[in-house]
PDB file of N, CA and C in Angstrom:
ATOM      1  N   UNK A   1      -5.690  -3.655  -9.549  1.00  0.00           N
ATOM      2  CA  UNK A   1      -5.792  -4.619  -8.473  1.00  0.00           C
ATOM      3  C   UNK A   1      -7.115  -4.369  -7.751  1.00  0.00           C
ATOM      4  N   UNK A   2      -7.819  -5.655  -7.149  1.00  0.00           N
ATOM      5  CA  UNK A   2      -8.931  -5.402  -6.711  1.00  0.00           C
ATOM      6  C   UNK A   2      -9.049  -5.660  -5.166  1.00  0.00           C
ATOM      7  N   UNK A   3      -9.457  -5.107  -4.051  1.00  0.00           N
ATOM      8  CA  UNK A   3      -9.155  -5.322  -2.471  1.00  0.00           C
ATOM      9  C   UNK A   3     -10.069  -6.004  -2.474  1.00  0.00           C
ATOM     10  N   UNK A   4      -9.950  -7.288  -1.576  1.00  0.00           N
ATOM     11  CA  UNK A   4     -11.136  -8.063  -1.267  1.00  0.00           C
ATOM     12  C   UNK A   4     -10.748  -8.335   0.298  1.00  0.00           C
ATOM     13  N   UNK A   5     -12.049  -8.245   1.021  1.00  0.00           N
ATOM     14  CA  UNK A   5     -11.928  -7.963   2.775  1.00  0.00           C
ATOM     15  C   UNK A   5     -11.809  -9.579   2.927  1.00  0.00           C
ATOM     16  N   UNK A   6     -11.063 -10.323   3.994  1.00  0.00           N
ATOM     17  CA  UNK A   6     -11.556 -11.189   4.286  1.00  0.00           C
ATOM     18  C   UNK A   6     -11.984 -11.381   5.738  1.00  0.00           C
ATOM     19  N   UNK A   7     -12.969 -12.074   5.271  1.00  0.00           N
ATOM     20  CA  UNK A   7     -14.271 -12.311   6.785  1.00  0.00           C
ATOM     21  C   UNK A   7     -13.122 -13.388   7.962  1.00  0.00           C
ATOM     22  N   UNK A   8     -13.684 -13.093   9.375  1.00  0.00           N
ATOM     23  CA  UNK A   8     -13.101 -13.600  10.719  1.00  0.00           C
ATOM     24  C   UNK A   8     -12.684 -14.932  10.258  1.00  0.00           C
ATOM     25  N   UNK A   9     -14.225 -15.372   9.697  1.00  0.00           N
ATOM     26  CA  UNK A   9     -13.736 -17.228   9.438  1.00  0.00           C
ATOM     27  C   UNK A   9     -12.679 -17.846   8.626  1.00  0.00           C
ATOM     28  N   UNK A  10     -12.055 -16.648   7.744  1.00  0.00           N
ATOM     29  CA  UNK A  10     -11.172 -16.713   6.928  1.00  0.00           C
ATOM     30  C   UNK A  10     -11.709 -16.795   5.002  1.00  0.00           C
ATOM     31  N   UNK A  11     -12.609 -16.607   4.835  1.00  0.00           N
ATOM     32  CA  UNK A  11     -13.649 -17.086   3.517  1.00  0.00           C
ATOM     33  C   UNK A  11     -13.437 -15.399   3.276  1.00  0.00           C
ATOM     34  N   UNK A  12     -13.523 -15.016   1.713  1.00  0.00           N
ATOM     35  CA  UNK A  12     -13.908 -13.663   0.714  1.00  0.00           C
ATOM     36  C   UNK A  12     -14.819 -14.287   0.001  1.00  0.00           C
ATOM     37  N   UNK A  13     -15.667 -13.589  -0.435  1.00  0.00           N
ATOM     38  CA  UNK A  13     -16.616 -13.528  -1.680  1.00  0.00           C
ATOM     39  C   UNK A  13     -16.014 -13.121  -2.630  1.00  0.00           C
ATOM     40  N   UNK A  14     -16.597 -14.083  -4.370  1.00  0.00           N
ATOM     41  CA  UNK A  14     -16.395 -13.840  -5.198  1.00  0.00           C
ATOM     42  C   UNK A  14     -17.587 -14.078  -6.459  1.00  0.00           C
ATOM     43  N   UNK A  15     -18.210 -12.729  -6.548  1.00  0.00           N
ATOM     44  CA  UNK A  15     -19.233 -13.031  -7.328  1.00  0.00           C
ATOM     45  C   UNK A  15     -20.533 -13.591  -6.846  1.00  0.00           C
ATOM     46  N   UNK A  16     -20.438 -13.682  -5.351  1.00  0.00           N
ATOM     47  CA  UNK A  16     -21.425 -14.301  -4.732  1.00  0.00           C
ATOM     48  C   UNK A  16     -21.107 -15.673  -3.779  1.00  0.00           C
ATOM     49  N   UNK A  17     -20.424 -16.224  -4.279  1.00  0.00           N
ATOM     50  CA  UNK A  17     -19.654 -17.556  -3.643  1.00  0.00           C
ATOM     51  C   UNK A  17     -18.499 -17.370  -2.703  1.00  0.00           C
ATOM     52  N   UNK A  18     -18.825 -18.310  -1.783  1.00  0.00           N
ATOM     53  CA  UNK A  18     -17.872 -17.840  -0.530  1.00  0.00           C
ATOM     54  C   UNK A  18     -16.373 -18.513  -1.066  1.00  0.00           C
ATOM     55  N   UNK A  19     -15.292 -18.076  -0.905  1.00  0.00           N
ATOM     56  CA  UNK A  19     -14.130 -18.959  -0.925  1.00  0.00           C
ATOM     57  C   UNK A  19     -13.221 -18.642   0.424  1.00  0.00           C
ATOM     58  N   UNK A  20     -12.668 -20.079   0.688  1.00  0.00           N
ATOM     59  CA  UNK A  20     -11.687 -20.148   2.086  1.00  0.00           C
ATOM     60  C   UNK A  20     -10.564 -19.906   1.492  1.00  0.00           C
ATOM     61  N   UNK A  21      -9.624 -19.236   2.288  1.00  0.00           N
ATOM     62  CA  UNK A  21      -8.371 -18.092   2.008  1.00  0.00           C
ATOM     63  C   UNK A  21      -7.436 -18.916   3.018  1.00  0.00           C
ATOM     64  N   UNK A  22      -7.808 -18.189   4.545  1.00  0.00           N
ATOM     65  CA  UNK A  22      -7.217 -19.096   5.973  1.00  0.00           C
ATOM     66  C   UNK A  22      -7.748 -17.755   6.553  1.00  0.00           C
ATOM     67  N   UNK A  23      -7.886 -18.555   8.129  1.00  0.00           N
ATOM     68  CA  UNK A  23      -8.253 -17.787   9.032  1.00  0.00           C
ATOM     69  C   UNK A  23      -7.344 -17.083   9.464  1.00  0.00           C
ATOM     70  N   UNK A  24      -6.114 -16.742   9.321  1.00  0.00           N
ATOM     71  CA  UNK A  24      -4.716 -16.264   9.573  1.00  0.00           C
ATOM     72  C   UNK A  24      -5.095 -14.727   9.333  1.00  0.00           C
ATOM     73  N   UNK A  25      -5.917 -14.715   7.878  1.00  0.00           N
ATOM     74  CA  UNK A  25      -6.156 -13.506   7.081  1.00  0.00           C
ATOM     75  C   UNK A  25      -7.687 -12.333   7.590  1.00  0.00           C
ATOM     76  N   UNK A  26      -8.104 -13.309   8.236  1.00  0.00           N
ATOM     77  CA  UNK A  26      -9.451 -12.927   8.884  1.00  0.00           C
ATOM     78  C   UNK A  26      -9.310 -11.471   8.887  1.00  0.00           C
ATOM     79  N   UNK A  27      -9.643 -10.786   8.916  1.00  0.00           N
ATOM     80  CA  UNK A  27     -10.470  -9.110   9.195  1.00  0.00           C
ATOM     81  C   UNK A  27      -9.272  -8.285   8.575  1.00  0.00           C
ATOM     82  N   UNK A  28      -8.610  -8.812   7.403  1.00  0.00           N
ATOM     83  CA  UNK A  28      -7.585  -7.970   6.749  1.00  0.00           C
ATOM     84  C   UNK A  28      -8.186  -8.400   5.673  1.00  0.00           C
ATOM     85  N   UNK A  29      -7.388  -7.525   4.873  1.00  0.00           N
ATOM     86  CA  UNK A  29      -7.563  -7.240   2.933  1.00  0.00           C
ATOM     87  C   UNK A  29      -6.603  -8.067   1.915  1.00  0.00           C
ATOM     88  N   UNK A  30      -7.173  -8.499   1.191  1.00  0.00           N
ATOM     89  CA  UNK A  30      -6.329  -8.968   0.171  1.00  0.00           C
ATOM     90  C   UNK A  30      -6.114  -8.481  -1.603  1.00  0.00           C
ATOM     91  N   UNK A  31      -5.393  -8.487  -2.258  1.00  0.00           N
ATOM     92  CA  UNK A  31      -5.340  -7.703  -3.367  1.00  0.00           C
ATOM     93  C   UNK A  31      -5.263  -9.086  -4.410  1.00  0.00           C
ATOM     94  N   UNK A  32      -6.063  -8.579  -5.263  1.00  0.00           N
ATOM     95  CA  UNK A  32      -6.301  -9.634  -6.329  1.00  0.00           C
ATOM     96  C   UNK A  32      -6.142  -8.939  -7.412  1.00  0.00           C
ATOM     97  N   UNK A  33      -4.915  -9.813  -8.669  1.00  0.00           N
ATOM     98  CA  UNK A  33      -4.362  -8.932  -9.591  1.00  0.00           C
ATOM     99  C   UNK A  33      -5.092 -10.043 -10.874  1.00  0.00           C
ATOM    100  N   UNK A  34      -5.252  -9.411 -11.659  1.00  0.00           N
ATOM    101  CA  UNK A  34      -6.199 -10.177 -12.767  1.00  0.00           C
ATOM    102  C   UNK A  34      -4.673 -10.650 -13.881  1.00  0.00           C
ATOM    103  N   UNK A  35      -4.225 -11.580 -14.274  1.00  0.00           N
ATOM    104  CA  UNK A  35      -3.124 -12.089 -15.213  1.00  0.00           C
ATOM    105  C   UNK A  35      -3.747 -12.478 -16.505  1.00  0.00           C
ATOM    106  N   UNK A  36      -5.260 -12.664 -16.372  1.00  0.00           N
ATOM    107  CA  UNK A  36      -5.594 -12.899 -17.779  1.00  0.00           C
ATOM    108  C   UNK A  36      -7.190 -12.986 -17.369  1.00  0.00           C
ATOM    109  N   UNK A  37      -7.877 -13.287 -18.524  1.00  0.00           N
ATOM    110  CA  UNK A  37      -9.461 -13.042 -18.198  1.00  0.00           C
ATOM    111  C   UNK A  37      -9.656 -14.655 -17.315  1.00  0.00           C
ATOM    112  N   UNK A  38      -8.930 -15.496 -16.930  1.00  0.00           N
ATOM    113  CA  UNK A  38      -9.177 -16.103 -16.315  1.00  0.00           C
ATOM    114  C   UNK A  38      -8.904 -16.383 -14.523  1.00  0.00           C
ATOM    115  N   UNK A  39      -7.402 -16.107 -14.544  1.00  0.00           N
ATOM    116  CA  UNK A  39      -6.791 -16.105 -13.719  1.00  0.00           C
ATOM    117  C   UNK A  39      -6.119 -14.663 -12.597  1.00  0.00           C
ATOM    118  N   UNK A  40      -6.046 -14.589 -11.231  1.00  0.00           N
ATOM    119  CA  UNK A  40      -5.649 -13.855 -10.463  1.00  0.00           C
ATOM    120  C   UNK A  40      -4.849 -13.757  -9.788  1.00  0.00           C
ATOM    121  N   UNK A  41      -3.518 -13.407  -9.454  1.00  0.00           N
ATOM    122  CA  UNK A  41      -2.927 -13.159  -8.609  1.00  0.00           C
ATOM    123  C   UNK A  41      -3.342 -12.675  -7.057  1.00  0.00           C
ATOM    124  N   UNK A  42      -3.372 -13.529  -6.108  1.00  0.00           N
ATOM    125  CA  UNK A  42      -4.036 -12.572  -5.155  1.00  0.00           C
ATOM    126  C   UNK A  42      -2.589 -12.523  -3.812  1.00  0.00           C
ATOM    127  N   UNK A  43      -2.573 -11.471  -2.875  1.00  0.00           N
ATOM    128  CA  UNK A  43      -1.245 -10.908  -2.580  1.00  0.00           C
ATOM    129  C   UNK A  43      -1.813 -10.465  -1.221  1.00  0.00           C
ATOM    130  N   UNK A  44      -0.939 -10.764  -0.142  1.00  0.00           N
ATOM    131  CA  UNK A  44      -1.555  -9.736   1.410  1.00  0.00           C
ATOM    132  C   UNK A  44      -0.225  -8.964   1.062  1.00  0.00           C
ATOM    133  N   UNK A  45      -0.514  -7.570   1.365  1.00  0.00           N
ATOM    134  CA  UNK A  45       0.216  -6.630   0.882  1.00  0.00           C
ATOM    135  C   UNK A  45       1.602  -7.114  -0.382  1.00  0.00           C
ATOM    136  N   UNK A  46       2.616  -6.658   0.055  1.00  0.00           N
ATOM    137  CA  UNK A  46       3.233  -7.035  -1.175  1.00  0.00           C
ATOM    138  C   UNK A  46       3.785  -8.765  -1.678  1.00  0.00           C
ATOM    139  N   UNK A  47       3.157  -9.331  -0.459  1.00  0.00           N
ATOM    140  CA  UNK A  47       3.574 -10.751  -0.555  1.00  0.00           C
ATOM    141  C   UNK A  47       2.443 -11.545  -1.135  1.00  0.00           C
ATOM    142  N   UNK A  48       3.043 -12.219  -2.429  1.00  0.00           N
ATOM    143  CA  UNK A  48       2.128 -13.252  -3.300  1.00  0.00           C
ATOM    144  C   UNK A  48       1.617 -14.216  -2.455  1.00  0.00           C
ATOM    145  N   UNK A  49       0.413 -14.693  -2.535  1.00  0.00           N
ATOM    146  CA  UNK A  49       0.192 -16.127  -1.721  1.00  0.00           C
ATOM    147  C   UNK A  49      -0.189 -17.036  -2.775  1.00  0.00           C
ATOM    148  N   UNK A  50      -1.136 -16.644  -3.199  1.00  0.00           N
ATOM    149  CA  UNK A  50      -2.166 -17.858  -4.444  1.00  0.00           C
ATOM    150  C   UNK A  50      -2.308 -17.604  -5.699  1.00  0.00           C
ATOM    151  N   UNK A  51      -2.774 -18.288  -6.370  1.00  0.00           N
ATOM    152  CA  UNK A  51      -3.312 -17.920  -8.116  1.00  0.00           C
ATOM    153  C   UNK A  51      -4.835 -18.259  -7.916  1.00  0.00           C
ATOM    154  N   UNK A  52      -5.416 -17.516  -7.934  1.00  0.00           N
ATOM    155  CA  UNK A  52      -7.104 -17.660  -8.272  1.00  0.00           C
ATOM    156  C   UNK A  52      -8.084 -18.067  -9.445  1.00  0.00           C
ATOM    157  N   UNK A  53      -8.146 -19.315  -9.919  1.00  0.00           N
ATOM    158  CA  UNK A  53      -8.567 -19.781 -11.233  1.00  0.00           C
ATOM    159  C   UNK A  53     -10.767 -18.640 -10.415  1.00  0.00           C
ATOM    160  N   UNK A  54     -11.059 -18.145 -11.356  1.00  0.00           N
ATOM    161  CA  UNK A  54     -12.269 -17.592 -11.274  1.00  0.00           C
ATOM    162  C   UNK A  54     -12.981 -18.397 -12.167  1.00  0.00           C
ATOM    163  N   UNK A  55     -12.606 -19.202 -12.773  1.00  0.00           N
ATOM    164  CA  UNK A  55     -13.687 -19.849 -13.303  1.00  0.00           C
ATOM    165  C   UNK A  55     -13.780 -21.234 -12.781  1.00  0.00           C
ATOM    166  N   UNK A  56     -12.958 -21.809 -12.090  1.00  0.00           N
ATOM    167  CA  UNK A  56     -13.459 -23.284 -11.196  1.00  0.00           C
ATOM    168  C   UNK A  56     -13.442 -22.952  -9.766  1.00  0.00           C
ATOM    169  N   UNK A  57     -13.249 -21.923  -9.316  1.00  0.00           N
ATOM    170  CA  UNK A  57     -13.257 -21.118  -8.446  1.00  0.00           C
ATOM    171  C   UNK A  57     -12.496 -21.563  -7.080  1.00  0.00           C
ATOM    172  N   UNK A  58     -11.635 -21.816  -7.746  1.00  0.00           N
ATOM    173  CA  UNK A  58     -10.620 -22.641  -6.384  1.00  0.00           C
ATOM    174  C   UNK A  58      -9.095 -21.506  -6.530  1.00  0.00           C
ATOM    175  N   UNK A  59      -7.951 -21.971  -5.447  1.00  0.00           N
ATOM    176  CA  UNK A  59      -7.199 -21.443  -5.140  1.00  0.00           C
ATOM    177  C   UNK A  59      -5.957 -22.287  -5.022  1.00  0.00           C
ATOM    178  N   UNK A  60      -5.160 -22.148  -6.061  1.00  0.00           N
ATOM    179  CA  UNK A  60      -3.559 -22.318  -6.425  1.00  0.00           C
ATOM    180  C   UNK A  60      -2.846 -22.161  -5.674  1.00  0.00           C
ATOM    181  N   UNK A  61      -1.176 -22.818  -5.860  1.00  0.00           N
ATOM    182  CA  UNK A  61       0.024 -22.719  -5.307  1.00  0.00           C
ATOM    183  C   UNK A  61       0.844 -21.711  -6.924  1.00  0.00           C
ATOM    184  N   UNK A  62       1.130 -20.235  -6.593  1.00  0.00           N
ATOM    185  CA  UNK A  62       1.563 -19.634  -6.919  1.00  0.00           C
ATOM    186  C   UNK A  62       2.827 -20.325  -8.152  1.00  0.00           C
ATOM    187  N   UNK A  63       2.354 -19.854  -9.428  1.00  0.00           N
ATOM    188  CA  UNK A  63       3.706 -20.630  -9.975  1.00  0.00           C
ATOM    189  C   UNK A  63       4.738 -20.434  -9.792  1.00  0.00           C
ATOM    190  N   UNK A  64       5.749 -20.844 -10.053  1.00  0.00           N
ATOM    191  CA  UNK A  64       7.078 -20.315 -10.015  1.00  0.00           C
ATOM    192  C   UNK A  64       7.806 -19.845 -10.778  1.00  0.00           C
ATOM    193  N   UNK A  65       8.948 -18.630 -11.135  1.00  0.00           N
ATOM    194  CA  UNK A  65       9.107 -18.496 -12.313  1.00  0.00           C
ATOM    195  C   UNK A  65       9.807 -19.426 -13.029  1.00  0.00           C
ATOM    196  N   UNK A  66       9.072 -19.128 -14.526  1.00  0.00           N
ATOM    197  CA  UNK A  66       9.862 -20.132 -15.653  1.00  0.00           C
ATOM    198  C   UNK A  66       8.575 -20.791 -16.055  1.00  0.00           C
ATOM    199  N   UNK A  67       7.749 -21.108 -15.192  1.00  0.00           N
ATOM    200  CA  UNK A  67       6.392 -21.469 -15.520  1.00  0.00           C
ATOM    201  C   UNK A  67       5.209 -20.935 -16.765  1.00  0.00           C
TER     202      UNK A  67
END
C-alpha cells in the first residue's frame, strides 16, 4: 500500500498531476492499494472510499462485491 498526503484544498498528487479527493480529507493520509497494473484501491484508514483508474486518472465509486 502506498500513503499519499492529502493537501488542505483536498487534491494528492499522482505522478505529477494534481487529483481532487474532497476537502473533508485535507491534511490527512490516504492509502492506495494497487488491484492490478492499472487500477487502485484507495482507503482513509481502514475504510474503502474510491477505485483509482491511474491511467485516465480519475476517481471511481468503489465496486461492489460480485463485480
Amino acid at each position: 500500500m502506498k500513503a499519499k498526503r492529502v493537501y488542505p484544498d483536498g487534491t494528492f498528487f499522482w505522478k505529477g498531476t494534481q487529483i481532487f479527493i474532497s476537502k473533508c480529507l485535507g491534511g490527512e493520509f490516504i492509502g492506495m492499494e494497487p488491484t492490478d497494473d492499472r487500477y487502485w484501491d484507495v482507503h482513509f484508514a481502514t475504510f474503502p472510499l474510491a477505485r483509482f483508474d491511474s491511467h485516465k486518472l480519475v476517481l471511481q465509486p468503489m465496486p461492489t462485491s460480485g463485480e
